[in-house]
N, C-alpha and C. Protein backbone atom coordinates (compact mmCIF):
# COMPACT_ATOMS: atom_id res chain seq x y z
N UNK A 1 25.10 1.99 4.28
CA UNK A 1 24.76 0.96 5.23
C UNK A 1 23.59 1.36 6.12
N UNK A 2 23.28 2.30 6.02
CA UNK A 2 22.31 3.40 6.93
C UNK A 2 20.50 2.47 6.55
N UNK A 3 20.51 2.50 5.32
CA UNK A 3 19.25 1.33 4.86
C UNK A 3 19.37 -0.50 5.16
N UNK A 4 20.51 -0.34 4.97
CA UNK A 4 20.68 -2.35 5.93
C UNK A 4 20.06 -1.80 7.38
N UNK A 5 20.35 -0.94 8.00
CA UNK A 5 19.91 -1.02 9.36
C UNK A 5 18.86 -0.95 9.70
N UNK A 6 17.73 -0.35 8.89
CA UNK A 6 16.19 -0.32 8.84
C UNK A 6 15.52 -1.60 8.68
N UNK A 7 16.44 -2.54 7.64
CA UNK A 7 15.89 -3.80 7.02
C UNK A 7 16.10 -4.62 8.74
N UNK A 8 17.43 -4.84 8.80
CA UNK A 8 17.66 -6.11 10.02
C UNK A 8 16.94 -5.56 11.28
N UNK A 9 16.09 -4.10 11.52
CA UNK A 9 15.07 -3.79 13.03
C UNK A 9 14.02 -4.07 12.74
N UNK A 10 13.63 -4.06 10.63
CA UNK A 10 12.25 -5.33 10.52
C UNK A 10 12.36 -6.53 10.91
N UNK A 11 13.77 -7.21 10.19
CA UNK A 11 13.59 -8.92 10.56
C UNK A 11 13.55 -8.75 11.65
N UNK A 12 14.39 -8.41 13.19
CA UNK A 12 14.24 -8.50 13.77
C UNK A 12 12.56 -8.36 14.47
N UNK A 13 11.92 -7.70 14.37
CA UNK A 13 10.38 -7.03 14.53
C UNK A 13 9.98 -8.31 13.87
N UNK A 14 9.89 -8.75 12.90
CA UNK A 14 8.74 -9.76 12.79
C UNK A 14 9.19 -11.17 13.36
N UNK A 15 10.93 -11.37 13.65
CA UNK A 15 10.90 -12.23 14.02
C UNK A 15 10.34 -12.31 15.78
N UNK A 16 10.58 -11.37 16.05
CA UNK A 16 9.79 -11.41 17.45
C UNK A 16 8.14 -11.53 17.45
N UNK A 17 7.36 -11.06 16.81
CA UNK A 17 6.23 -11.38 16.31
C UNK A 17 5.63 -12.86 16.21
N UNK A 18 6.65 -13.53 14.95
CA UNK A 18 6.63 -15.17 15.06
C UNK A 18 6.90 -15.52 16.33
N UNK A 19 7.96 -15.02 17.15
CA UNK A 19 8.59 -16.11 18.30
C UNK A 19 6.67 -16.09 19.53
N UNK A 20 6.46 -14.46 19.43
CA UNK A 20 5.33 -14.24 20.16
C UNK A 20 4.00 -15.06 19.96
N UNK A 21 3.57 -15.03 18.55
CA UNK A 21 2.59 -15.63 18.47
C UNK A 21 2.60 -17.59 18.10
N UNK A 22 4.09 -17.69 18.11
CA UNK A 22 4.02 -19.31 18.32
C UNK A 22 3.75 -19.96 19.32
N UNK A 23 4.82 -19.43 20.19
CA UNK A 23 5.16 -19.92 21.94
C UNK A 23 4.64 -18.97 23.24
N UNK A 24 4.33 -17.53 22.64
CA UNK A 24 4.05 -17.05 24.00
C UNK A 24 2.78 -17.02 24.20
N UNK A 25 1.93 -16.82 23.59
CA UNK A 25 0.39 -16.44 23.00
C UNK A 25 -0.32 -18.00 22.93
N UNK A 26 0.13 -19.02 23.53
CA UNK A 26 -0.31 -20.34 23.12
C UNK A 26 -2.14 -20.59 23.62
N UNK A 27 -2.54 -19.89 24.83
CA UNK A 27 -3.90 -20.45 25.11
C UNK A 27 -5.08 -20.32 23.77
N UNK A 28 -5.95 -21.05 24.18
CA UNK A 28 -6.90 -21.59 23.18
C UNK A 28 -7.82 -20.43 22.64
N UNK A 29 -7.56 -19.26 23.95
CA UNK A 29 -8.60 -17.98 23.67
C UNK A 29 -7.81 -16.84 22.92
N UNK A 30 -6.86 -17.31 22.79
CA UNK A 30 -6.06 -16.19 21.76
C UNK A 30 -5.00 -16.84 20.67
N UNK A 31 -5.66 -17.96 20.19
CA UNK A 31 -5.83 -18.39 19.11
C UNK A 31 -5.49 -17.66 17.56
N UNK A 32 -6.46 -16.92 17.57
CA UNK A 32 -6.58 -15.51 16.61
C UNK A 32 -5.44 -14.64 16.41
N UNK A 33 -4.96 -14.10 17.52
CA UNK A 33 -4.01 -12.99 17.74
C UNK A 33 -2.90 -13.77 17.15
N UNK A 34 -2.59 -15.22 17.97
CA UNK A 34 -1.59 -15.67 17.43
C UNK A 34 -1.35 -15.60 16.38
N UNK A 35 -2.55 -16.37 15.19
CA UNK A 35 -1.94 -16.67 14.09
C UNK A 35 -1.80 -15.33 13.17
N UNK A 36 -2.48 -14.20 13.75
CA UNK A 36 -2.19 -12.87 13.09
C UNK A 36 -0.43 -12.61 13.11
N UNK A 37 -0.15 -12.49 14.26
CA UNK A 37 1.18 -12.22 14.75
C UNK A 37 1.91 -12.94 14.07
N UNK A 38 1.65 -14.31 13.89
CA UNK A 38 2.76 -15.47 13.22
C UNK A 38 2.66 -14.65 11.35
N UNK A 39 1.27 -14.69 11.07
CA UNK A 39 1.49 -14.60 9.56
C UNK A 39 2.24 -12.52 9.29
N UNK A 40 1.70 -12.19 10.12
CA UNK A 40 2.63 -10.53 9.76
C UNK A 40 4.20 -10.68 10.05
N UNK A 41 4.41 -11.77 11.73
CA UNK A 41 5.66 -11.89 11.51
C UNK A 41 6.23 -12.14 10.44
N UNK A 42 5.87 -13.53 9.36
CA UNK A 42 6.27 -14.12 8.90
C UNK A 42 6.90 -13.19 7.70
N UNK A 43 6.00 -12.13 6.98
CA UNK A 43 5.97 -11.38 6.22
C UNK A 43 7.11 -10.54 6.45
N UNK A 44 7.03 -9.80 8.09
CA UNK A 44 7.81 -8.66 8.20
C UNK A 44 9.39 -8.91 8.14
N UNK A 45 9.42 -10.36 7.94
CA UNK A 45 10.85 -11.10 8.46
C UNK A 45 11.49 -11.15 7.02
N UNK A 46 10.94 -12.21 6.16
CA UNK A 46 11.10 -12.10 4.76
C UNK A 46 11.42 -11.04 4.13
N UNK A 47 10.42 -9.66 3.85
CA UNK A 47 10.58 -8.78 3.64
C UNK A 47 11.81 -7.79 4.24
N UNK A 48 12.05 -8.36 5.22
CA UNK A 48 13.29 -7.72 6.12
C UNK A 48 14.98 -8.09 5.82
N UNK A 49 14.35 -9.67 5.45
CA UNK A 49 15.87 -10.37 5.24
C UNK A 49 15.76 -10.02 3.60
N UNK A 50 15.20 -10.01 2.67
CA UNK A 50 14.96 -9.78 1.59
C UNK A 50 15.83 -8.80 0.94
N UNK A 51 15.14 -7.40 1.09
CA UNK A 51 15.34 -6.27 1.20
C UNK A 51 17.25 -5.91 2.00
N UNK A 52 17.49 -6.61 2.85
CA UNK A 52 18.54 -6.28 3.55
C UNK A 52 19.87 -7.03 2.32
N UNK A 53 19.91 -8.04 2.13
CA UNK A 53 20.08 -9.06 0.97
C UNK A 53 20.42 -7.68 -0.38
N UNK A 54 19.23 -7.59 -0.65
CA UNK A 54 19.55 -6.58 -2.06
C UNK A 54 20.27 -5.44 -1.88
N UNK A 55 20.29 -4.72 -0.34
CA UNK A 55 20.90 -3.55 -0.21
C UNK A 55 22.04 -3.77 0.05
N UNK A 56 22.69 -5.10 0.55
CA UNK A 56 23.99 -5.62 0.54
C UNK A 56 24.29 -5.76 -1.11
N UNK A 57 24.03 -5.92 -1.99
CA UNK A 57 23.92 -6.41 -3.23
C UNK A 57 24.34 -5.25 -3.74
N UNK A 58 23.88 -3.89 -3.65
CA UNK A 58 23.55 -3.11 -4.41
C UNK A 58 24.53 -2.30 -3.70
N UNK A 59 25.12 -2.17 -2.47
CA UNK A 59 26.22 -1.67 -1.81
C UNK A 59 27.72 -2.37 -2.17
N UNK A 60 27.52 -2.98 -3.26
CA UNK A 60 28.76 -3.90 -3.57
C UNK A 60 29.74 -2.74 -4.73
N UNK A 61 30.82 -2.99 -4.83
CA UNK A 61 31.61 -1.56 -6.00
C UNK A 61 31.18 -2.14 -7.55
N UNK A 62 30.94 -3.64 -8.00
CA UNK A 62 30.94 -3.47 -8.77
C UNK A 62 29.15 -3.45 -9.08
N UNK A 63 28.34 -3.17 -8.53
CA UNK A 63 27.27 -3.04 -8.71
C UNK A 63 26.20 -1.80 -8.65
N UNK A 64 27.72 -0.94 -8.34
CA UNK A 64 27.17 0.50 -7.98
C UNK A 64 27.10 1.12 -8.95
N UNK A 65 27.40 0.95 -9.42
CA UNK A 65 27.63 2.12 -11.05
C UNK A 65 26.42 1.57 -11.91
N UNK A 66 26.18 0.54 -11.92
CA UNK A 66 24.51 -0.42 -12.48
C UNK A 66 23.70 0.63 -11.79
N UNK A 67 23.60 0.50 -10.37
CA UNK A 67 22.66 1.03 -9.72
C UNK A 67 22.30 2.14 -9.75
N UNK A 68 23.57 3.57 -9.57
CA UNK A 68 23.42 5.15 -10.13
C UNK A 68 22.84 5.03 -11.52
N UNK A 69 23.46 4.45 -12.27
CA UNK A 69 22.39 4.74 -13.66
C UNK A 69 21.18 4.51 -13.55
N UNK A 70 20.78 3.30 -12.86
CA UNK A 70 19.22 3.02 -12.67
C UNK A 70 18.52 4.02 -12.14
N UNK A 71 19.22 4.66 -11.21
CA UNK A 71 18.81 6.00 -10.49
C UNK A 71 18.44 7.33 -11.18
N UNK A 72 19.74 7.30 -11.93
CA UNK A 72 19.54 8.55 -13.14
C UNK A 72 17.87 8.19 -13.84
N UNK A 73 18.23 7.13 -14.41
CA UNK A 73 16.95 7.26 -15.67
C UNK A 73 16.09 7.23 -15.03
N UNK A 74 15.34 6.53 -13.46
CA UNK A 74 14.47 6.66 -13.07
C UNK A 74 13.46 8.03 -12.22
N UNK A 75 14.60 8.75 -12.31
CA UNK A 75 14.46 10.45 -11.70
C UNK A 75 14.22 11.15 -13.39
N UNK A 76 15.12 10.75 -14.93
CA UNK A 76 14.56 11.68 -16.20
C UNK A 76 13.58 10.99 -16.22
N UNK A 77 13.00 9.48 -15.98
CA UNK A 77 11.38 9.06 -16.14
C UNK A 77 10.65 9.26 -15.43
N UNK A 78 10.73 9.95 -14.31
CA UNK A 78 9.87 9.61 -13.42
C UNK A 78 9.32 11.83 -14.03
N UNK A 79 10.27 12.35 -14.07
CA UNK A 79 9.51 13.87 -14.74
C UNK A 79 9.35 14.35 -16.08
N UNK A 80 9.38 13.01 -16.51
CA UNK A 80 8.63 12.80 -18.55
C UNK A 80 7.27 13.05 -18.24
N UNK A 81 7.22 14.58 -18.94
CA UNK A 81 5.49 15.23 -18.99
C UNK A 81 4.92 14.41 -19.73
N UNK A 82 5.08 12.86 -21.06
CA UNK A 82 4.25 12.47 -21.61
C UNK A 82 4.29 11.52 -20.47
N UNK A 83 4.83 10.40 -19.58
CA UNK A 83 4.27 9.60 -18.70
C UNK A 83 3.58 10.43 -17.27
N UNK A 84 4.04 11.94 -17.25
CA UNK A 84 2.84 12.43 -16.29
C UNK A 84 1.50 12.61 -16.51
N UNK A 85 1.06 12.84 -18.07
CA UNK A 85 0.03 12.71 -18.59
C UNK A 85 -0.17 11.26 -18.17
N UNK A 86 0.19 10.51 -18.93
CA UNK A 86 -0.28 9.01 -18.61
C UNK A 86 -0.45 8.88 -17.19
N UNK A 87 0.03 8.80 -16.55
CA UNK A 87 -0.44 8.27 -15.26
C UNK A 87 -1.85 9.31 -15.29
N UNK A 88 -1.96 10.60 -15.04
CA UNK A 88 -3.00 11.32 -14.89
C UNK A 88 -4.17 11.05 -15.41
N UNK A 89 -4.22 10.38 -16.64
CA UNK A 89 -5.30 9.95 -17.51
C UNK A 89 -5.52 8.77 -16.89
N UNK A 90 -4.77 7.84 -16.78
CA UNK A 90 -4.91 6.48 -15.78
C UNK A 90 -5.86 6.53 -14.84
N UNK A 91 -5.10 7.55 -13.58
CA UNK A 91 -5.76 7.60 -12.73
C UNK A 91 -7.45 8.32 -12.46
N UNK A 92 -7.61 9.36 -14.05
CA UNK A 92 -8.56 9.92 -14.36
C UNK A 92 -9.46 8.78 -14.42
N UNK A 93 -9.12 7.80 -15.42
CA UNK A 93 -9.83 6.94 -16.27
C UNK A 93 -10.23 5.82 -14.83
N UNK A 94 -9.65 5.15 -13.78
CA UNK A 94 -9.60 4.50 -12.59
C UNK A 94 -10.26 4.57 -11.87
N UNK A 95 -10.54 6.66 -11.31
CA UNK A 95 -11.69 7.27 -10.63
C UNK A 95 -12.82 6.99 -11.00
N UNK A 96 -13.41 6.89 -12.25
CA UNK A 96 -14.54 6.90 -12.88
C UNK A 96 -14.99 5.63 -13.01
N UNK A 97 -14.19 4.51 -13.43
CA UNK A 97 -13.97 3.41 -12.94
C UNK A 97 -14.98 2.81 -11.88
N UNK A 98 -13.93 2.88 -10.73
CA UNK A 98 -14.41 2.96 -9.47
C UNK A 98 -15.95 3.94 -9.01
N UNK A 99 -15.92 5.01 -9.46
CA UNK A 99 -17.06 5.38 -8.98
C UNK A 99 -18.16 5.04 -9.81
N UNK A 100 -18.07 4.24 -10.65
CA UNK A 100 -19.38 3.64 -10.92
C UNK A 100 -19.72 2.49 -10.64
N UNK A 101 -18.35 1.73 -10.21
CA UNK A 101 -18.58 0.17 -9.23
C UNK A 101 -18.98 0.52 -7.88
N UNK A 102 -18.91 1.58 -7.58
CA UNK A 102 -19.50 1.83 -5.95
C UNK A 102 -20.73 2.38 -6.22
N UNK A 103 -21.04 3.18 -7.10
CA UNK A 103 -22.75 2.84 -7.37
C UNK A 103 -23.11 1.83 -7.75
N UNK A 104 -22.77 1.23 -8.44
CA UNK A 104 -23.72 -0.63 -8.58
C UNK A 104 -23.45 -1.05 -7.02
N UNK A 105 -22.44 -0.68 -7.02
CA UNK A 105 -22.16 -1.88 -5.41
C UNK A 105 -23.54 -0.81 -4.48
N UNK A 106 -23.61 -0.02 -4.35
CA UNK A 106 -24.69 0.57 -3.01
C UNK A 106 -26.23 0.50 -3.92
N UNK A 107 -26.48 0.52 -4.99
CA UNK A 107 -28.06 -0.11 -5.34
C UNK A 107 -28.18 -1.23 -5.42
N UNK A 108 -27.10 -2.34 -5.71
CA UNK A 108 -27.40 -3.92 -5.33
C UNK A 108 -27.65 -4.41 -4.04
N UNK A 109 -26.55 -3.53 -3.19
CA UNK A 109 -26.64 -3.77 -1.90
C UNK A 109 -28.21 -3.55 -1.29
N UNK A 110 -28.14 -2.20 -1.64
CA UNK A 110 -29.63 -1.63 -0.85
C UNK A 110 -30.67 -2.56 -1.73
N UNK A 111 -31.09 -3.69 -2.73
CA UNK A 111 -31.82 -4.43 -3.18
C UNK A 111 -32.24 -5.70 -2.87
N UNK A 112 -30.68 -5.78 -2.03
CA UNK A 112 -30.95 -7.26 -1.44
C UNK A 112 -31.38 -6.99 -0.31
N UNK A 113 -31.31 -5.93 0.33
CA UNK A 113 -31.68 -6.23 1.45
C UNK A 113 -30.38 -6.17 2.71
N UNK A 114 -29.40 -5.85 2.31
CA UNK A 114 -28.17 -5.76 3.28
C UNK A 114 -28.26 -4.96 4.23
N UNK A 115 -27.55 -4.80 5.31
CA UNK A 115 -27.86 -4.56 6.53
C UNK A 115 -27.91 -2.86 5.96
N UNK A 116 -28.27 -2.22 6.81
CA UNK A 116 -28.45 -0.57 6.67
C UNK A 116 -27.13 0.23 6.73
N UNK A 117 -26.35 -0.15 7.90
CA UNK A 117 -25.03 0.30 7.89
C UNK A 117 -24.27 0.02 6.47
N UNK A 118 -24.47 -1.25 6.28
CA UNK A 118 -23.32 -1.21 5.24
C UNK A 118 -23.95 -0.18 3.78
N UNK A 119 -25.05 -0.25 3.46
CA UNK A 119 -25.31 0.76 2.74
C UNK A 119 -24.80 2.10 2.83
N UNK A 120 -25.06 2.36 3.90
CA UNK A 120 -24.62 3.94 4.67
C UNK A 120 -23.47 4.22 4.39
N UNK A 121 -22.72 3.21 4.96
CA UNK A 121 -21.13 3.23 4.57
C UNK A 121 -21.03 3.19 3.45
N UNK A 122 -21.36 2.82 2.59
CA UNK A 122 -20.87 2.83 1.45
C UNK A 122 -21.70 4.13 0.14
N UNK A 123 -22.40 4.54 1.32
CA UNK A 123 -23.44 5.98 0.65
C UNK A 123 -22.34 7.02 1.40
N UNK A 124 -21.64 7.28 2.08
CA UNK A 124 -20.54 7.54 2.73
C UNK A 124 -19.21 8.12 2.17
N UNK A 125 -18.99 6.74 1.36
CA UNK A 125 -18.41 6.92 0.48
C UNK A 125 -18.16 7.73 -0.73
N UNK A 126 -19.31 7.35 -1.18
CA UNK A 126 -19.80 7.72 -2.48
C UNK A 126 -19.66 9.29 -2.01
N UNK A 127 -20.58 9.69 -1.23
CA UNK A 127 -19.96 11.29 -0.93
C UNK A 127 -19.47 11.72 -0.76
N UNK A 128 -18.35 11.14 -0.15
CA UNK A 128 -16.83 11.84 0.27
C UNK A 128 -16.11 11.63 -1.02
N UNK A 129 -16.09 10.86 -1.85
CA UNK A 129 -15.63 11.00 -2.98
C UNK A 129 -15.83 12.06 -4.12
N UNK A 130 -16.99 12.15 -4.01
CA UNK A 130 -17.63 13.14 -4.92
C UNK A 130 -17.39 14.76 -4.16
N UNK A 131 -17.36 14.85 -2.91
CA UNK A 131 -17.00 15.89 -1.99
C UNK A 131 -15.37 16.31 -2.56
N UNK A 132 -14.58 14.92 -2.78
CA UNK A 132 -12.72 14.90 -2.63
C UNK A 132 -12.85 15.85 -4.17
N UNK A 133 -13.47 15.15 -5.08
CA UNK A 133 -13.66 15.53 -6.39
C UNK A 133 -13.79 17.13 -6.47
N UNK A 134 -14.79 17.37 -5.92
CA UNK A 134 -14.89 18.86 -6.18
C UNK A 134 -13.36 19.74 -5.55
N UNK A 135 -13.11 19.02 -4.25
CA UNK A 135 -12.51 20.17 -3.89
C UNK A 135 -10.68 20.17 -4.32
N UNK A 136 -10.50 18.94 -4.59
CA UNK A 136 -9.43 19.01 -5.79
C UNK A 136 -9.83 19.32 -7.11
N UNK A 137 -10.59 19.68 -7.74
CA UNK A 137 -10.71 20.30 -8.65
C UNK A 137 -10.55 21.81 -8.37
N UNK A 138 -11.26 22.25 -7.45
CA UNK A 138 -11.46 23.62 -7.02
C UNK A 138 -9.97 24.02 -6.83
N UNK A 139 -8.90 23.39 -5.89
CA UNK A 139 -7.89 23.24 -5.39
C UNK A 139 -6.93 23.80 -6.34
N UNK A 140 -6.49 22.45 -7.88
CA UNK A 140 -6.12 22.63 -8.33
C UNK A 140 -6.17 24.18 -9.56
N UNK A 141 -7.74 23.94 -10.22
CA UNK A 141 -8.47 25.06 -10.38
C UNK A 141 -7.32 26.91 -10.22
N UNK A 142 -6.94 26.81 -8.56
CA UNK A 142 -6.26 28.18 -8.34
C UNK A 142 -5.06 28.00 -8.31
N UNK A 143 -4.35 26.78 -8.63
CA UNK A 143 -2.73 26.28 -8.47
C UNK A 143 -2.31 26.51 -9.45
N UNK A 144 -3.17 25.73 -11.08
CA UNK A 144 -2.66 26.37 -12.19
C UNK A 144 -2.70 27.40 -12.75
């Protein structure tokens, strides 16, 4: 019951959120805030009653024994060296991916003409990535 109690201090949390940004937050200059507050409430509430719902569900006797097995296989799948490969190659294959959409993205940018910052930032990027790269490589490199 220790996880129902996490879920109902979200609903509660977003429902205060909604109550805030409907009725308390009403002037015309905070507009904005409101409808932020209303749509995260809205989320944090759902997700709250949701979640609380399934852990009642799943705290039931005849649903527990479903659930430990789900548990089992998902702890022998989750340390299957052929899906640790896979994910690894995934995420290999993802990096590379990505770092060649953030070079098109910072020479298109810098072509049109986009503001300087956002180039920067995104030249920024590109180096701290390539920086992360080396030094998890290096990292790993003395681990194995």
């Amino acid at each position: 019951m220790k996880t129902v109690s996490k879920w109902v201090l979200l609903t509660i949390a977003g429902a205060i959120m909604v109550y805030m940004g409907g009725f308390i937050l009403i002037d015309e200059k905070l507009k904005g805030i409101s409808g932020l507050l209303i749509g995260v409430g809205s989320v944090l509430t759902v997700l709250g009653v949701g979640n609380m719902v399934y852990s009642l569900w799943l705290n039931k006797p005849q649903n527990k024994v479903k659930n430990d097995e789900k548990i089992r296989m998902s702890k022998i799948e989750a340390n299957d060296e052929r899906k640790i490969r896979i994910r690894e190659k995934a995420g290999w294959k993802t990096n590379i991916v990505n770092f060649y959409i953030l070079i098109a993205l910072t020479v298109v940018f810098s072509l049109m003409g986009v503001d300087q910052t956002v180039v920067t930032v995104l030249c920024g990027v590109f180096v701290f990535q390539i920086s992360l790269g080396i030094f998890l490589f290096n990292y790993y490199a003395k681990r194995m």
